[in-house]
Protein backbone atom coordinates (compact mmCIF):
# COMPACT_ATOMS: atom_id res chain seq x y z
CA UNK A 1 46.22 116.03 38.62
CA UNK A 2 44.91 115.24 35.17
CA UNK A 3 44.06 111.90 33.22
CA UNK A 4 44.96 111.05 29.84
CA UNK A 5 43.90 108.29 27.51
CA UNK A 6 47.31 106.43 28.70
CA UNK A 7 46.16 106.48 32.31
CA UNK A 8 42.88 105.58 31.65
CA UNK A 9 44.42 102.55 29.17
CA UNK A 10 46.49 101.70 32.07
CA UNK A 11 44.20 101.53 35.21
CA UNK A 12 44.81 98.46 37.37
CA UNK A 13 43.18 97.43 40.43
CA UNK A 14 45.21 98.05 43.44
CA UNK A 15 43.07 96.78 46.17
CA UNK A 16 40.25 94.62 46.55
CA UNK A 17 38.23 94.78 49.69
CA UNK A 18 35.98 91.94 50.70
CA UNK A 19 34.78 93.64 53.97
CA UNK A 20 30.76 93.04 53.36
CA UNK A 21 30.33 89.71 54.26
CA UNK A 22 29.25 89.08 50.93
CA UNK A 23 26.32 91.96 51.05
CA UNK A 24 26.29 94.94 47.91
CA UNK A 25 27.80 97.97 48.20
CA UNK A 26 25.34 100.37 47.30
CA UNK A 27 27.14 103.48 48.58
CA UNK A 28 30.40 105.38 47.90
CA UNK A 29 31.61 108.65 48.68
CA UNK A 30 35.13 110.23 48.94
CA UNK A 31 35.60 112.99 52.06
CA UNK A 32 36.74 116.40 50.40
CA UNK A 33 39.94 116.44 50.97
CA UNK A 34 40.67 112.40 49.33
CA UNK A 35 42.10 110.94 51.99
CA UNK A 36 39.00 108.79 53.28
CA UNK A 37 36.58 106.34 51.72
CA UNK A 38 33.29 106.00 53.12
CA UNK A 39 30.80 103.01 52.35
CA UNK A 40 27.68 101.74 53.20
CA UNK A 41 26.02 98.41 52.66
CA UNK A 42 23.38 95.72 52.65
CA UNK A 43 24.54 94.19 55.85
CA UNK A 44 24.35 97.39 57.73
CA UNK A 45 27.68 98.13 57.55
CA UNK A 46 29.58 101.58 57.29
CA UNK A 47 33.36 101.31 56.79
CA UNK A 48 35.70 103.83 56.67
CA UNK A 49 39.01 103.20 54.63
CA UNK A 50 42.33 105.01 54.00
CA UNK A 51 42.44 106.59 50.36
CA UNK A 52 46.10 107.46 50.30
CA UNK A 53 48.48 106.24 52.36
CA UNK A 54 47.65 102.24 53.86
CA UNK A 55 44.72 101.87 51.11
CA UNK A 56 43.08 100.21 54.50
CA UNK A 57 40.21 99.43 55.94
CA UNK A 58 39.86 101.80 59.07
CA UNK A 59 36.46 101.27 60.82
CA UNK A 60 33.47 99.08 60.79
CA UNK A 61 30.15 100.00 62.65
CA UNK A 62 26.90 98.78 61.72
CA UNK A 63 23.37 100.83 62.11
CA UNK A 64 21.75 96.80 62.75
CA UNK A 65 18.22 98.14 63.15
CA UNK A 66 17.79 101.24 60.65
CA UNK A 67 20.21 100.14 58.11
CA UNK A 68 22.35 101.99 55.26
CA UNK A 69 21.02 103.22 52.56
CA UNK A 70 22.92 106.69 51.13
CA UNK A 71 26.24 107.69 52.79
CA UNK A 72 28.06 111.06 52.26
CA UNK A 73 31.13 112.67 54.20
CA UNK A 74 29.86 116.07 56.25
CA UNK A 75 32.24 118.68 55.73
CA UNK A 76 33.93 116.77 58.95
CA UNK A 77 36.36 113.19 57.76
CA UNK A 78 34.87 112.30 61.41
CA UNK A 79 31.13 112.61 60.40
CA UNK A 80 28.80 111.30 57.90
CA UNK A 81 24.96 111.58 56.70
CA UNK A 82 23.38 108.65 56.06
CA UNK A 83 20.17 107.33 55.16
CA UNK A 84 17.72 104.37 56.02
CA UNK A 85 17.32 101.24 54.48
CA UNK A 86 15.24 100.23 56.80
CA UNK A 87 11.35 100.00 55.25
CA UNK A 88 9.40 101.66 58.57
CA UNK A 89 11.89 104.24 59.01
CA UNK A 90 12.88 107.03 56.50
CA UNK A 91 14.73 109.16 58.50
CA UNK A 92 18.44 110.58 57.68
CA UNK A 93 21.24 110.60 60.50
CA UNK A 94 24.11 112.64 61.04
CA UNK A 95 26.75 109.93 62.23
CA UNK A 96 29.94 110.35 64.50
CA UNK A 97 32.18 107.68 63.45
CA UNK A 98 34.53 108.80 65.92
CA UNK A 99 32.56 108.07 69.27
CA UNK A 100 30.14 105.97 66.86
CA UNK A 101 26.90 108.33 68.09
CA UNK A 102 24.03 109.77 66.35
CA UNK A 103 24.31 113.56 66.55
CA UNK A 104 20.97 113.90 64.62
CA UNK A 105 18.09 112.72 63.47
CA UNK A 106 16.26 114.10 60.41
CA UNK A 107 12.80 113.21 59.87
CA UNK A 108 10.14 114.18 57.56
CA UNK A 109 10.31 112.10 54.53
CA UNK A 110 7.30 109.41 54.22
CA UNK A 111 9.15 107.20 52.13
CA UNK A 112 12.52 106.17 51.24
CA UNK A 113 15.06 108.58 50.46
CA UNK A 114 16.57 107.82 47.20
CA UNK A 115 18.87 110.64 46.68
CA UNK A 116 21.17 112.60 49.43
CA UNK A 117 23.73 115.75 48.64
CA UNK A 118 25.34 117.57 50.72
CA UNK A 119 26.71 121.12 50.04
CA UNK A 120 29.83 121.57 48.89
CA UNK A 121 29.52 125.42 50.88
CA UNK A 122 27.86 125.69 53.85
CA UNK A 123 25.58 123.80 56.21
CA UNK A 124 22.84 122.56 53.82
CA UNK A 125 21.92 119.29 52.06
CA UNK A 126 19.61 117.84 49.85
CA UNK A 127 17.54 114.82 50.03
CA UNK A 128 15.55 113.71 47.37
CA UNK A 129 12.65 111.05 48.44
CA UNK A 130 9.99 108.46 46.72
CA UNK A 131 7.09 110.18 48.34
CA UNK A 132 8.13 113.03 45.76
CA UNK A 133 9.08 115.31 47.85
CA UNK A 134 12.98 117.75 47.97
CA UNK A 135 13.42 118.55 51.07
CA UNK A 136 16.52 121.47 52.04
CA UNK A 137 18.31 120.83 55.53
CA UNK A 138 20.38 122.41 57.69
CA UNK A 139 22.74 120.19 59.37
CA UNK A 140 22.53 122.07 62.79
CA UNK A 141 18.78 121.98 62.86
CA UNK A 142 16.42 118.69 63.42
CA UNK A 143 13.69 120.55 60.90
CA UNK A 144 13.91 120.88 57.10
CA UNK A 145 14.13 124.38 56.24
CA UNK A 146 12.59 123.62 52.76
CA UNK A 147 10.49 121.23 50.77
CA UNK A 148 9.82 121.75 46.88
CA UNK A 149 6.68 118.58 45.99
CA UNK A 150 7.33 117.27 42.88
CA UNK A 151 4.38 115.56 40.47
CA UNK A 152 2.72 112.70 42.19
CA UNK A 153 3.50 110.42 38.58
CA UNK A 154 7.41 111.95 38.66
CA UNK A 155 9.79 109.33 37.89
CA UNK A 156 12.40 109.00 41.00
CA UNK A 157 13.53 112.34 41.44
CA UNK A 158 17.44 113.37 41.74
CA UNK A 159 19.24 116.10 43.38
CA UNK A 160 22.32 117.44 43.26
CA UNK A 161 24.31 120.61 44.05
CA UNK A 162 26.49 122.83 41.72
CA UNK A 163 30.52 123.02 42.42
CA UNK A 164 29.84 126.18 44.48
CA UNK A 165 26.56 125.36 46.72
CA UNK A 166 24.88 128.09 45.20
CA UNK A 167 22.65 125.84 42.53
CA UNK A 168 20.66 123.00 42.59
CA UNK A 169 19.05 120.34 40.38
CA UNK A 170 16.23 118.82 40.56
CA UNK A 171 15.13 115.67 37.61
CA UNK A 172 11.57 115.46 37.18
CA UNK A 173 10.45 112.89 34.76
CA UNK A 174 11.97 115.03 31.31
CA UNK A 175 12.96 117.95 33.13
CA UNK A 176 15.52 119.34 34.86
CA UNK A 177 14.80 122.62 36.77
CA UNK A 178 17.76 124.65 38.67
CA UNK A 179 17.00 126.32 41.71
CA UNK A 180 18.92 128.96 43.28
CA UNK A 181 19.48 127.87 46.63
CA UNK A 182 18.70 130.93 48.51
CA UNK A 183 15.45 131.62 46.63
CA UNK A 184 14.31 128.33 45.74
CA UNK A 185 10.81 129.29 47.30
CA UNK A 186 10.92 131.61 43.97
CA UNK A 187 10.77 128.52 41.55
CA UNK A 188 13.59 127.23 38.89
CA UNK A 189 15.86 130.24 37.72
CA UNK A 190 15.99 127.58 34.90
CA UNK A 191 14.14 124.54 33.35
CA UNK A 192 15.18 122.24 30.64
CA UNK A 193 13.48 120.23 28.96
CA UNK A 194 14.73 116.83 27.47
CA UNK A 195 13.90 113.38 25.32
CA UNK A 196 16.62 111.54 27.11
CA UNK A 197 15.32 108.30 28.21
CA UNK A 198 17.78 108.25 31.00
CA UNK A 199 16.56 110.90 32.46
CA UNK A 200 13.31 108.90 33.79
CA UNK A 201 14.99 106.05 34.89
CA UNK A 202 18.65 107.44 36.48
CA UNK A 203 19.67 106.87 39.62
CA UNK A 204 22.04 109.12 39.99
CA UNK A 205 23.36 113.09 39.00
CA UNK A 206 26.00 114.68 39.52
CA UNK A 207 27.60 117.90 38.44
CA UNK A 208 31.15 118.37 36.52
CA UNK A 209 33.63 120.06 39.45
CA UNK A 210 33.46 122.89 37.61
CA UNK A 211 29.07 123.49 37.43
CA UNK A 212 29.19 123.68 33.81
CA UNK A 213 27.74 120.25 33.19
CA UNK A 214 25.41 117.80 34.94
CA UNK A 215 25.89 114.24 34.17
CA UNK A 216 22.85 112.04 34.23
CA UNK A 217 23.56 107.81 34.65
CA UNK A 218 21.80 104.63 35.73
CA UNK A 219 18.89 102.40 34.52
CA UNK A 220 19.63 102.28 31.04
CA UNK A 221 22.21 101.85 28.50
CA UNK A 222 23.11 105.39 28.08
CA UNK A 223 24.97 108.69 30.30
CA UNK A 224 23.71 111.68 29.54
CA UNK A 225 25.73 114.88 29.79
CA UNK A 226 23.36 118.42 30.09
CA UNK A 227 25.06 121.79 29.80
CA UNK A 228 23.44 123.57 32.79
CA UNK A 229 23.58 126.69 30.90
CA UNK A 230 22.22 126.07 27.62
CA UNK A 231 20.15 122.55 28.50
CA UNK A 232 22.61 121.20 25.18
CA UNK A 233 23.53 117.49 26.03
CA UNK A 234 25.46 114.60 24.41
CA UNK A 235 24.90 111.06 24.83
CA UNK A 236 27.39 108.33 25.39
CA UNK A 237 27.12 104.79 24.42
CA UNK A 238 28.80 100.97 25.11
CA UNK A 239 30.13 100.21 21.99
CA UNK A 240 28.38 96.58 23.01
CA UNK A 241 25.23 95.37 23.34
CA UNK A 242 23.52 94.23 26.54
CA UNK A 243 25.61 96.61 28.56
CA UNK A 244 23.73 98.92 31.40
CA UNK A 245 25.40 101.91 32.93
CA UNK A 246 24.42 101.78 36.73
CA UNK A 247 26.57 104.74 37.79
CA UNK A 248 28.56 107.04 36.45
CA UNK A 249 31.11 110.24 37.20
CA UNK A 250 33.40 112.26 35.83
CA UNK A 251 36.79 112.78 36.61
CA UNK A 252 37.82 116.41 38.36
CA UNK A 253 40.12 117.36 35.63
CA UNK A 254 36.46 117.34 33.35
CA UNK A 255 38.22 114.95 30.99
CA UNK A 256 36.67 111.87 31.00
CA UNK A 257 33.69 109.98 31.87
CA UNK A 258 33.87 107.21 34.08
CA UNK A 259 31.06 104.26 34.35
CA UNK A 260 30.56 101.30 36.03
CA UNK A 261 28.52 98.80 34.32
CA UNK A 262 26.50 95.66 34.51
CA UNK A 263 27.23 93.47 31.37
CA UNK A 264 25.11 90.50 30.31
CA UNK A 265 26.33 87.32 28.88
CA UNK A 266 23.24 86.20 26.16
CA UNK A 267 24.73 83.04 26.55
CA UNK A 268 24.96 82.76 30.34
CA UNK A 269 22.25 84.93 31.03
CA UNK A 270 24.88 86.31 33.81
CA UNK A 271 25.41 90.03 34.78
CA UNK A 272 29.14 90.98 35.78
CA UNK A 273 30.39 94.39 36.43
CA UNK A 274 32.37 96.10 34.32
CA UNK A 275 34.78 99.52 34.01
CA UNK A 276 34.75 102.06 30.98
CA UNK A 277 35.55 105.00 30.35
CA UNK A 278 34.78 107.97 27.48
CA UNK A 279 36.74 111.06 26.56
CA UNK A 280 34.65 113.97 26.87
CA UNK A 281 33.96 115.67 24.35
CA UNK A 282 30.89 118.30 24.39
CA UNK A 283 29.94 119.17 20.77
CA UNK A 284 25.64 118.94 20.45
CA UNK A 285 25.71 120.06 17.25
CA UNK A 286 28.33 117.76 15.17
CA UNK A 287 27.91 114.75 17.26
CA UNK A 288 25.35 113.86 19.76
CA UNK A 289 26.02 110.37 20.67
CA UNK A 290 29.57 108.90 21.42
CA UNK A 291 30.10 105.17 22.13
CA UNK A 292 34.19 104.64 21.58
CA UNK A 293 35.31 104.16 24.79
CA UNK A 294 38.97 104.46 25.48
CA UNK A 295 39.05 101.96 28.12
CA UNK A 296 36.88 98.90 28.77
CA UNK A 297 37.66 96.14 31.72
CA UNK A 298 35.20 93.16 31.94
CA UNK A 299 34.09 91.07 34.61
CA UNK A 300 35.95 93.34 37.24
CA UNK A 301 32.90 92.37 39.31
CA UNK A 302 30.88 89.19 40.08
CA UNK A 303 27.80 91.63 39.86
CA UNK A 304 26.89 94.50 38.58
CA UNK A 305 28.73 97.82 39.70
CA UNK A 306 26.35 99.78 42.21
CA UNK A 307 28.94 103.05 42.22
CA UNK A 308 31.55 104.39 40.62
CA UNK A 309 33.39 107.51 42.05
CA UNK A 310 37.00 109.52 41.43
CA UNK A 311 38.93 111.01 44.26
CA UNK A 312 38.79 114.47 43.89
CA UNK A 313 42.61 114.83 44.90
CA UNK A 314 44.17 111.86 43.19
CA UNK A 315 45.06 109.78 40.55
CA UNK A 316 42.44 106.78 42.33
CA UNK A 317 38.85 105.55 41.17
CA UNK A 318 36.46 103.23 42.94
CA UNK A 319 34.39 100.92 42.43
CA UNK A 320 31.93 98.85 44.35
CA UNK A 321 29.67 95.78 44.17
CA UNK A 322 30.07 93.13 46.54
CA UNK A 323 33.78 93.95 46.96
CA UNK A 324 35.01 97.55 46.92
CA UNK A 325 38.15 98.21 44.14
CA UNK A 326 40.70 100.75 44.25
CA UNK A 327 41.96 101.58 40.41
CA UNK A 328 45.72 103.47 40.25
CA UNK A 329 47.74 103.91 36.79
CA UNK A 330 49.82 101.41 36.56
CA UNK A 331 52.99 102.11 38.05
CA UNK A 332 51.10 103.91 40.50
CA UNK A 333 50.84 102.80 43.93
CA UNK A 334 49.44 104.31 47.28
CA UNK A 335 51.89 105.56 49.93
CA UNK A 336 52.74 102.73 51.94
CA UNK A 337 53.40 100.34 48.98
């Protein structure tokens, strides 16, 4: 599976979901294998949908009284992690959508959690909190096995584990420290230290599927990419102004980058969400900043785009506002079409 600037030219929406009773999306994630979508949104809701053969909506349950706020697959299609919107509760819950039971709670946290990761090896996730704490869990266990506290003044911190499970990031205001994760009692193996504006205000990171890069996006106009082995980055741009990158990925094939956007009419003083999408090119010393997208799609959205995110085993991105898209090449359909 691999993208080129034709595919990316040629993306077309090949479903639109209008499951969430008119409530964001604020959560996305793909199970391992591509074949399920999970989301979560404002009206409680956590739907499960087909990702390659119907392209259908699945399941709906709803969490009425604690709410959705972060969603990710276990390493089970059947089970899911998922976090509290809910304002007096700020616990995490491992989900059973198949008999629709809590397993597990997870509680610690004194405020929201903001960020949640979940190993790509093992038993252990990440979640990442306001109250500036990291806390390290085991799925099988109720109790945290770790907790790294941040700076009181830290900017929202994000987390995020390496291709392998054996690294971790952790954003703190201009830095980024990697922990190993079994000695991160021993402190960052490695710290960088940046000017990147995004890297106060992003709401999300994520790491290339091969570790080498970490991809920083969200809150500003700009997507930072940081090689996790030298701390070298590149910056990439709208070509417009009065666009914001709210989320951001790359694809598996570590070709492109993918964003979704919110774009601002200065006329209309209106925000729509929009699709674009960067080749990736890594060179810190000839060029820093890159803003020639190959692909740009307008008003995809009647909102700005909360997530963005490939499958990891197909030719299929999605995106999510109020209604959750499915993008194929053109000429490119899912099974049952």
């Amino acid at each position: 599976m691999s993208y080129s600037d034709q595919i990316c030219n040629n993306l077309q929406q090949v479903r639109v979901f209008k499951d969430s009773n008119g409530s964001a999306v604020t959560s996305i994630d793909f199970s391992k294998d591509g074949r399920f979508l999970v989301s979560g949104s404002n009206d409680s809701g956590l739907r499960l949908y087909d990702a390659v053969e119907t392209g259908s909506l699945m399941k709906t349950l709803y969490a009425k009284k604690l709410g959705i706020a972060h969603v990710r697959f276990t390493h089970a299609n059947s089970a899911v992690l998922c976090a509290s919107s809910n304002r007096m509760d700020h616990s995490i819950r491992y989900w059973s959508m198949h008999d629709n039971r809590y397993l597990r709670h997870y509680k610690g946290h004194r405020q929201p959690v903001i960020g949640l990761h979940v190993s790509p090896a093992g038993d252990t996730f990440l979640s990442a909190s306001a109250d500036s704490t990291v806390r390290l869990w085991d799925i099988r266990s109720d109790a945290c096995t770790g907790m790294l506290r941040l700076p009181v003044m830290s900017a929202r911190p994000n987390v995020a584990f390496d291709d392998k499970g054996l690294v971790f990031a952790v954003t703190m205001n201009s830095m980024i420290n990697l922990y190993s994760t079994t000695e991160y009692d021993k402190g960052p193996f490695s710290t960088f230290s940046t000017d990147l504006k995004c890297a106060f205000s992003a709401r999300s990171m994520k790491f290339s599927s091969d570790g080498k890069y970490l991809l920083l996006a969200g809150g500003s106009d700009t997507i930072a990419v940081v090689d996790s082995f030298t701390g070298n980055h590149v910056e990439f741009h709208p070509s417009e102004p009065f666009v914001e990158i709210t989320d951001a990925c790359m694809t598996p094939d570590c070709r492109y980058i993918v964003a979704g956007t919110s774009e601002n009419s200065r006329q209309e003083n209106v925000a729509e969400g929009g699709l674009r999408i960067w080749k990736f090119v890594f060179d810190p010393d000839n060029q820093k900043v890159l803003s020639n997208e190959v692909m740009v799609c307008k008003d995809i959205h009647q909102g700005p785009v909360n997530c963005v995110e490939c499958s990891p085993t197909h030719l299929l991105i999605a995106t999510a506002c109020k209604n959750l898209n499915y993008w194929m090449p053109a000429g490119q359909q899912l099974r049952a079409n």
